[in-house]
Protein backbone atom coordinates (compact mmCIF):
# COMPACT_ATOMS: atom_id res chain seq x y z
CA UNK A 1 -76.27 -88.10 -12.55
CA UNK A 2 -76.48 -85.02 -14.68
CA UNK A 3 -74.10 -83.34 -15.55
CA UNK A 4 -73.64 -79.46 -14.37
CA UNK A 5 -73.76 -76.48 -16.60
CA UNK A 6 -70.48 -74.75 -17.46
CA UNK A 7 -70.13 -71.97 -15.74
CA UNK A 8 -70.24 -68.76 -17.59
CA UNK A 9 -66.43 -67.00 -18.25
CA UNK A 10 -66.20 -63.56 -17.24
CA UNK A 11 -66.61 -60.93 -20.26
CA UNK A 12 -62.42 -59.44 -20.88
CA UNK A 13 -61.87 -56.24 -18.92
CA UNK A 14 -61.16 -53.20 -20.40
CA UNK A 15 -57.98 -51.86 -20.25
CA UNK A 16 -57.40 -48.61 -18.77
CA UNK A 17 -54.66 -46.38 -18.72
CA UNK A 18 -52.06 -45.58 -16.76
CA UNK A 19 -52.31 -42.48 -14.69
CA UNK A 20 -49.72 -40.26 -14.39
CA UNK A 21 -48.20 -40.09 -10.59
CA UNK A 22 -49.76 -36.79 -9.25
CA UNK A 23 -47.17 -33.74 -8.01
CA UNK A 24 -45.83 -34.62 -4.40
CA UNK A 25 -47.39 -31.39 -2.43
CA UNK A 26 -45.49 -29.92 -0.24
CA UNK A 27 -46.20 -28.74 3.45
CA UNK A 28 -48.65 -26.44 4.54
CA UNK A 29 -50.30 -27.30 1.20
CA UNK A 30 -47.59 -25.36 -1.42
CA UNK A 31 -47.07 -26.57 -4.54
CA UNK A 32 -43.59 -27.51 -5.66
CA UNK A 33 -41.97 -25.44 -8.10
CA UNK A 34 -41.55 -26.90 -11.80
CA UNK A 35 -38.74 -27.64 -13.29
CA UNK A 36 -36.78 -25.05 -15.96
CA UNK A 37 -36.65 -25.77 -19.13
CA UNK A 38 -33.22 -26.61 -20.47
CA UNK A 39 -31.96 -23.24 -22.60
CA UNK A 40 -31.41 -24.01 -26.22
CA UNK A 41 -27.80 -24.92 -27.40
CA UNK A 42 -26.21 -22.24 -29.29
CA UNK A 43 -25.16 -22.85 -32.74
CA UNK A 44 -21.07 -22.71 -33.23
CA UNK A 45 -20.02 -20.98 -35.97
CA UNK A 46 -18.33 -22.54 -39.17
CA UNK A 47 -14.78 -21.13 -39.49
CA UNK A 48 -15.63 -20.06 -43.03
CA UNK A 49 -18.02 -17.93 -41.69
CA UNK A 50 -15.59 -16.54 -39.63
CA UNK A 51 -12.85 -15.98 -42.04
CA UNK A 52 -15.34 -14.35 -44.28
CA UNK A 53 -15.93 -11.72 -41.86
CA UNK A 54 -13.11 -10.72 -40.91
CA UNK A 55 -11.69 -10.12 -44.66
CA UNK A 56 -15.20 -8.07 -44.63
CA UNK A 57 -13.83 -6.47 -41.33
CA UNK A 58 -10.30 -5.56 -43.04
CA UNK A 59 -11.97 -4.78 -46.23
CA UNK A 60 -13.91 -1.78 -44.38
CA UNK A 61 -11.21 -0.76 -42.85
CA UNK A 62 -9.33 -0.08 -45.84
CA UNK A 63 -12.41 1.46 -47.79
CA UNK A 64 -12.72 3.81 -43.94
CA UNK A 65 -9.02 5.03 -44.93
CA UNK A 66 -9.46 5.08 -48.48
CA UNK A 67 -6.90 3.14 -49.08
CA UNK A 68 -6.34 -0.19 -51.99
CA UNK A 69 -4.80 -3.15 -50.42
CA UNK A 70 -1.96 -2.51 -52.84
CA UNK A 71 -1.74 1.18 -50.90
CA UNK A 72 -2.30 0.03 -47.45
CA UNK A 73 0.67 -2.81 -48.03
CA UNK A 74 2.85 0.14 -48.82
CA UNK A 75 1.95 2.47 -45.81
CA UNK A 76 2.73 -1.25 -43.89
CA UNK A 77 6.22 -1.74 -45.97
CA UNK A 78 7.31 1.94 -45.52
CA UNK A 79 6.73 1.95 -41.66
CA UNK A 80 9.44 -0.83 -41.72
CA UNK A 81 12.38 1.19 -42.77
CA UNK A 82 10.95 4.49 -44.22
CA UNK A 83 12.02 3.70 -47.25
CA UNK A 84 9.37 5.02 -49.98
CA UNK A 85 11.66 3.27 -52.89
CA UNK A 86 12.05 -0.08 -51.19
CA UNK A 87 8.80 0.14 -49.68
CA UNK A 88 6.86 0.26 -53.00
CA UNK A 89 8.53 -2.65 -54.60
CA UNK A 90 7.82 -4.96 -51.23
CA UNK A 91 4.52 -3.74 -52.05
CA UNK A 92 4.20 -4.88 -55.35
CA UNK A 93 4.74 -1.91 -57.51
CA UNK A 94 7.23 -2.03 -60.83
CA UNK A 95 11.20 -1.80 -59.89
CA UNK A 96 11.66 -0.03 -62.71
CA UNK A 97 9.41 3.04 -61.65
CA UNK A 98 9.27 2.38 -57.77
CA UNK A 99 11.06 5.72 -56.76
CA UNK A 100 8.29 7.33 -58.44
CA UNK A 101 5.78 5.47 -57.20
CA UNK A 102 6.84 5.95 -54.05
CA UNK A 103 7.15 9.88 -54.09
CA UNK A 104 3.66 9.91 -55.78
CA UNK A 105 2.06 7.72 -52.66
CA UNK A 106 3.37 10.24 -49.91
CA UNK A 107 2.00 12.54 -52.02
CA UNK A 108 -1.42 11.88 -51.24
CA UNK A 109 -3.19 13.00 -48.36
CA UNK A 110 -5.39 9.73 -47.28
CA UNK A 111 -1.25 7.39 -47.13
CA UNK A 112 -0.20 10.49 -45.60
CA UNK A 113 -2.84 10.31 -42.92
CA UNK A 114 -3.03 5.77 -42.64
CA UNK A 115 1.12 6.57 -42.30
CA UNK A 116 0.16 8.67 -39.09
CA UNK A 117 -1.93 6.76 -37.82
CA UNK A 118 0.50 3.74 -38.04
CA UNK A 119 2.78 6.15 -36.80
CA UNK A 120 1.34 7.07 -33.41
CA UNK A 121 0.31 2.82 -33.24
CA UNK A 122 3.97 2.04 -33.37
CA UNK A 123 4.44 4.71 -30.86
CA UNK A 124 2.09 3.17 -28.57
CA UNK A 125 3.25 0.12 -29.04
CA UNK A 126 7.20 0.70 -28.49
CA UNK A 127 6.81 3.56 -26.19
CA UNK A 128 9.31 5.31 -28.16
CA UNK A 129 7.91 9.28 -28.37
CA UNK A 130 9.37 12.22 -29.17
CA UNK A 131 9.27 13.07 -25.82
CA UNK A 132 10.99 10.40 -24.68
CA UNK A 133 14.14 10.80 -27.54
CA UNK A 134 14.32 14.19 -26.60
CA UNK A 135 14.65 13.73 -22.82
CA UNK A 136 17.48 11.35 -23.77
CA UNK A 137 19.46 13.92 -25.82
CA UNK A 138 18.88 16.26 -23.15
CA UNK A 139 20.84 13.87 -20.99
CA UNK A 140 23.39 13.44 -22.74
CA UNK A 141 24.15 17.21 -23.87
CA UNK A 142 23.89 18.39 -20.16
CA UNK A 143 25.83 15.10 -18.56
CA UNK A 144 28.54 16.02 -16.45
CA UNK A 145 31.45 13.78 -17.66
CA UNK A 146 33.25 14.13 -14.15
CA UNK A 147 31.21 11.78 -13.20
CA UNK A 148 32.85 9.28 -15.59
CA UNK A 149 36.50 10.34 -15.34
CA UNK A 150 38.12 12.93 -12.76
CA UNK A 151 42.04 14.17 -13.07
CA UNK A 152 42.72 14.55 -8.97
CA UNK A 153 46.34 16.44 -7.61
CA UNK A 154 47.66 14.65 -4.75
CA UNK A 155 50.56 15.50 -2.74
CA UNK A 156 53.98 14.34 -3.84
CA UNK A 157 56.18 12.15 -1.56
CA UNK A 158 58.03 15.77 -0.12
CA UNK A 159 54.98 17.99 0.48
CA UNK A 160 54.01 16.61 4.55
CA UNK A 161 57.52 15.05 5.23
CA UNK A 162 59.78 16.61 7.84
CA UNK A 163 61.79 19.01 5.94
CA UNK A 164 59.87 18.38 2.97
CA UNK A 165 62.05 15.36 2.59
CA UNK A 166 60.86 12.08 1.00
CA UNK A 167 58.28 10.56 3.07
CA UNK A 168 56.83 6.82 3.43
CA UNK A 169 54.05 4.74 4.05
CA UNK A 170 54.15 2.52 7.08
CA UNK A 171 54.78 -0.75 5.07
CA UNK A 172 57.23 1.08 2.80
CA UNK A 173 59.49 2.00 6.10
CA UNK A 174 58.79 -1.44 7.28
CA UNK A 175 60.32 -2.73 4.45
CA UNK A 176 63.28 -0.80 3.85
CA UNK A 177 64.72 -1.08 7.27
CA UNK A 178 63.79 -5.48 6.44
CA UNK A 179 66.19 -4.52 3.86
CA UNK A 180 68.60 -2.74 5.57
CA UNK A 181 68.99 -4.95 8.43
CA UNK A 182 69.37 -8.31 5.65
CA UNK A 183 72.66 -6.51 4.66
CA UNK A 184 74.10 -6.90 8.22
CA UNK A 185 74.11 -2.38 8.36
CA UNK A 186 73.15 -0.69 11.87
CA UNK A 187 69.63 -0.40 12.41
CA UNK A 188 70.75 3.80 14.10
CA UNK A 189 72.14 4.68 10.70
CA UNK A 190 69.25 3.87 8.77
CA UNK A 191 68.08 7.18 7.22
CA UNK A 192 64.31 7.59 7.88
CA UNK A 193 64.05 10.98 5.71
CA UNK A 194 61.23 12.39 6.22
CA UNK A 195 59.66 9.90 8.09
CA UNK A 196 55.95 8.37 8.10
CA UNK A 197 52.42 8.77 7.03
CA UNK A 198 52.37 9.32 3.21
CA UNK A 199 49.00 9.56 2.18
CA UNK A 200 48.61 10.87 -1.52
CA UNK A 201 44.50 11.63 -0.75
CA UNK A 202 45.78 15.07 0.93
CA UNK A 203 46.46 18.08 -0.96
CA UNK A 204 49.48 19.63 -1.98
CA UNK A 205 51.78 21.65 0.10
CA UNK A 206 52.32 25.39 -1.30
CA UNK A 207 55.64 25.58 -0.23
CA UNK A 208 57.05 22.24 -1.61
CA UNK A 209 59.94 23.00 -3.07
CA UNK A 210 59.77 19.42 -4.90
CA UNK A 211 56.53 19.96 -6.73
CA UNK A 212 56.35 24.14 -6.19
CA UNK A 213 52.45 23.33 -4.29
CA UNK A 214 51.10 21.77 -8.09
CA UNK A 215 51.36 18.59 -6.46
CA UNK A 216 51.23 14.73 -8.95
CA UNK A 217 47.96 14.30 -10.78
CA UNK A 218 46.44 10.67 -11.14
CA UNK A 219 43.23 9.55 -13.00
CA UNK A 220 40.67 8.14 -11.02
CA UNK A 221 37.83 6.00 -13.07
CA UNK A 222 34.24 6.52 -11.40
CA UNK A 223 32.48 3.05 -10.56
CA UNK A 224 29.46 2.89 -13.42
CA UNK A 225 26.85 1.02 -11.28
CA UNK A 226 26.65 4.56 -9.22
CA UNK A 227 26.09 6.91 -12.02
CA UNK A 228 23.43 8.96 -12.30
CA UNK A 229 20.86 8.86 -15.03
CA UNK A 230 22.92 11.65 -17.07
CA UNK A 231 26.17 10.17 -16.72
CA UNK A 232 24.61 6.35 -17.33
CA UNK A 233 23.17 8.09 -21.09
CA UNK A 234 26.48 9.88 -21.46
CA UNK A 235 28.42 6.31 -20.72
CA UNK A 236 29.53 4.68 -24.17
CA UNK A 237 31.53 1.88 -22.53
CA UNK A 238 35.32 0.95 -21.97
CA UNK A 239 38.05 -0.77 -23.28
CA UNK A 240 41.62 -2.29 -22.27
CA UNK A 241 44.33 -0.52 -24.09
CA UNK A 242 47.98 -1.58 -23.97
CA UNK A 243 48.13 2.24 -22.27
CA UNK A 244 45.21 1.60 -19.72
CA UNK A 245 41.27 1.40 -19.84
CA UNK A 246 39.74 3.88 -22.15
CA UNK A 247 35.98 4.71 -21.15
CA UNK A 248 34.32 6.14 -24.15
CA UNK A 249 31.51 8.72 -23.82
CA UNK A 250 28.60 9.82 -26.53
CA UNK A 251 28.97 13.71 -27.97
CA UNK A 252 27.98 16.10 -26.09
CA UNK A 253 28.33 18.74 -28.65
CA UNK A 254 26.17 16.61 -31.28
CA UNK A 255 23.09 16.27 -28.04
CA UNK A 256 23.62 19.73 -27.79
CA UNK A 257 22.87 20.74 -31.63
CA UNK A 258 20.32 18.55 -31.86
CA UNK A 259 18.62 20.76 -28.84
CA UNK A 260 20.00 23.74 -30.47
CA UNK A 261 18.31 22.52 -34.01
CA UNK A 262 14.72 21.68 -31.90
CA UNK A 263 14.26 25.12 -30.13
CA UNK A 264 15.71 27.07 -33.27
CA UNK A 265 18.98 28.52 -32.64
CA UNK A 266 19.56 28.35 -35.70
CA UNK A 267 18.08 30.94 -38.13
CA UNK A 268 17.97 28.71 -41.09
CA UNK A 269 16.88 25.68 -39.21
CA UNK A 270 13.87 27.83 -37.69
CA UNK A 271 13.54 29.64 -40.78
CA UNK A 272 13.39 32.85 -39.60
CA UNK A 273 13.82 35.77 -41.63
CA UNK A 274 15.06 39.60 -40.81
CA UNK A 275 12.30 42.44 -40.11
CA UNK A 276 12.58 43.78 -43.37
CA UNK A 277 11.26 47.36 -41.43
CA UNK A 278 13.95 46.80 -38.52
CA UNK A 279 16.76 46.76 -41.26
CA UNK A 280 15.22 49.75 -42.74
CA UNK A 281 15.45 51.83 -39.00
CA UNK A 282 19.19 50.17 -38.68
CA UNK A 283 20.08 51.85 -41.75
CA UNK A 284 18.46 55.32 -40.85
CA UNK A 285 19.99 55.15 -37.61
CA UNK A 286 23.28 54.27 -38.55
CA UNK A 287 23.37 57.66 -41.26
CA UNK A 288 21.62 57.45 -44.11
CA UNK A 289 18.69 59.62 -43.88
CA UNK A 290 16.87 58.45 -46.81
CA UNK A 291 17.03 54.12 -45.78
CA UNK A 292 18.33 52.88 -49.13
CA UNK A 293 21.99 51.44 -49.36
CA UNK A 294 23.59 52.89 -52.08
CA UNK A 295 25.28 51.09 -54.84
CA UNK A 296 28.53 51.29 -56.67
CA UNK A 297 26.56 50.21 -60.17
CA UNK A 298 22.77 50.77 -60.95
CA UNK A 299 21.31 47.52 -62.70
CA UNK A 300 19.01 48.89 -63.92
CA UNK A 301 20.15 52.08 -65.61
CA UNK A 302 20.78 51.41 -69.62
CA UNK A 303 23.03 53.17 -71.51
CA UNK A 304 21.49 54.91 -74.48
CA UNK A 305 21.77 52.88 -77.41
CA UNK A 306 24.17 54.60 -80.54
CA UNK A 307 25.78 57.24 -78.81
CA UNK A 308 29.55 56.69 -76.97
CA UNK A 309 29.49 56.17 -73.46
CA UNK A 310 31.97 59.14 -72.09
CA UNK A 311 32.64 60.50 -68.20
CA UNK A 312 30.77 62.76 -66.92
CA UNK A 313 32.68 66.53 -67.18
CA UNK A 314 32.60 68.29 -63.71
CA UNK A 315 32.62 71.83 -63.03
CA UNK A 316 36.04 72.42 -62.39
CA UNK A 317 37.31 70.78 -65.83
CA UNK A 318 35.23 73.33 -67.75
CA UNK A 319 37.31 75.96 -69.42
């Protein structure tokens, strides 16, 4: 038999490439939106950076005031205690010439103005103003200090009993005729004076002939969680004594200078000076025609040099 002919093998296919799924439509033949693109991370910044700048941002402030580092560590020292001596050593100025340094610093008009500005800062800060420290004096100078303490006259035990004998309490008789009766006396001889309802809250009686109407005085210490905001900055505290409590109280005379000092009472505080031209009408009014004050000694008159100072001769001594 003969043999067949091999068949003939297929020539390799190409290979093709892959296609890319196409975009799922959506109904009523809309395209789908695409996708955002993811933003771009931010770069963090390096904490060198970040310390650089802000020495640059301190820097400019300092060159905005016009002030050194050196200078601005002193306005920052002084603000502590106001202390232009101590303040310019903590600042790094010489010991040995820090008073002057100091004096010479509030000298200057730019410290003068960064120690204002620090000024009204702290202010802010505290919420201490002048304002504020003056309503406080004003408390205290126009306080009433009844409202601490009070003196208060009573009656005296004679005043309201019958016949302006002795009277008592309800307990007090109570107990005296306990008392009487223990020492086996008659209950009908016990002497009841001048009877019941002693009450030292009521006033005195004018015709008392035990306390002639002046009555028995007693202190009487106000409770201090119902004062009123005057009487709370006028309140200094207490103390136990061996003679009693003692509430202490601030000075009301030193609130009320300091007032008197602020709204210039005081002519040299305010510095206020006399009407030179008001003196001058006083004077004419009071007399002297001419205004001048005259004087016992002229300062300014010279005696003539060489010849003898002598008296001057009058009229009547001439011969």
């Amino acid at each position: 038999m003969a043999s067949q002919p091999a068949p003939k093998k297929a020539p390799p296919k190409k290979p093709t490439a892959k296609k890319k799924p196409a975009a799922r439509k959506s109904a009523a033949g809309v395209s789908a939106p695409a996708k955002k693109a993811a933003p771009p991370k931010k770069a963090t910044p390096k904490p060198e950076r970040a310390s650089s700048a802000i020495k640059s941002d301190s820097s400019t402030d300092n060159a905005d005031k016009g002030l050194t580092p050196k200078q601005q560590r002193f306005v920052d020292e002084y603000m502590v205690d106001l202390n232009a001596t101590q303040a310019a050593i903590r600042a790094g100025y010489s010991r040995h010439t820090a008073g002057e340094q100091g004096c010479q610093l509030l000298a200057k008009l730019n410290i003068q103005a960064a120690i204002s500005i620090a000024r009204k800062a702290q202010q802010e800060r505290t919420g201490i103003t002048a304002d504020r420290v003056l309503t406080e004096i004003a408390l205290v100078a126009f306080a009433d200090a009844r409202e601490l303490v009070e003196v208060r006259k009573g009656c005296c035990r004679h005043c309201w009993g019958e016949g302006f004998k002795r009277q008592r309490t309800v307990g007090e008789m109570n107990a005296d005729m306990v008392e009487w009766r223990k020492d086996g006396k008659d209950p009908a001889d016990f002497d009841q004076e001048g009877g019941i309802g002693y009450n030292p809250h009521r006033p005195p009686h004018p015709d008392c002939p035990d306390c002639v109407g002046e009555g028995h005085a007693r202190t009487v210490i106000k409770d201090t969680r119902q004062l009123s905001q005057a009487a709370v900055a006028l309140y200094a505290g207490a103390k136990e004594t061996k003679y009693g409590i003692e509430v202490l109280s601030h000075s009301k005379m030193d609130a009320v200078e300091k007032l008197a000092k602020h709204v210039g009472l005081y002519e040299k505080d305010n510095q206020q000076k006399a009407d030179p031209l008001s003196s001058l009408l006083t004077r004419i009014a009071q007399g002297n025609s001419n205004g001048f004050v005259p004087v016992a000694v002229d300062p300014e008159r010279q005696p003539a040099t060489g010849l003898p100072m002598r008296a001057d001769v009058g009229d009547d001594d001439e011969d």
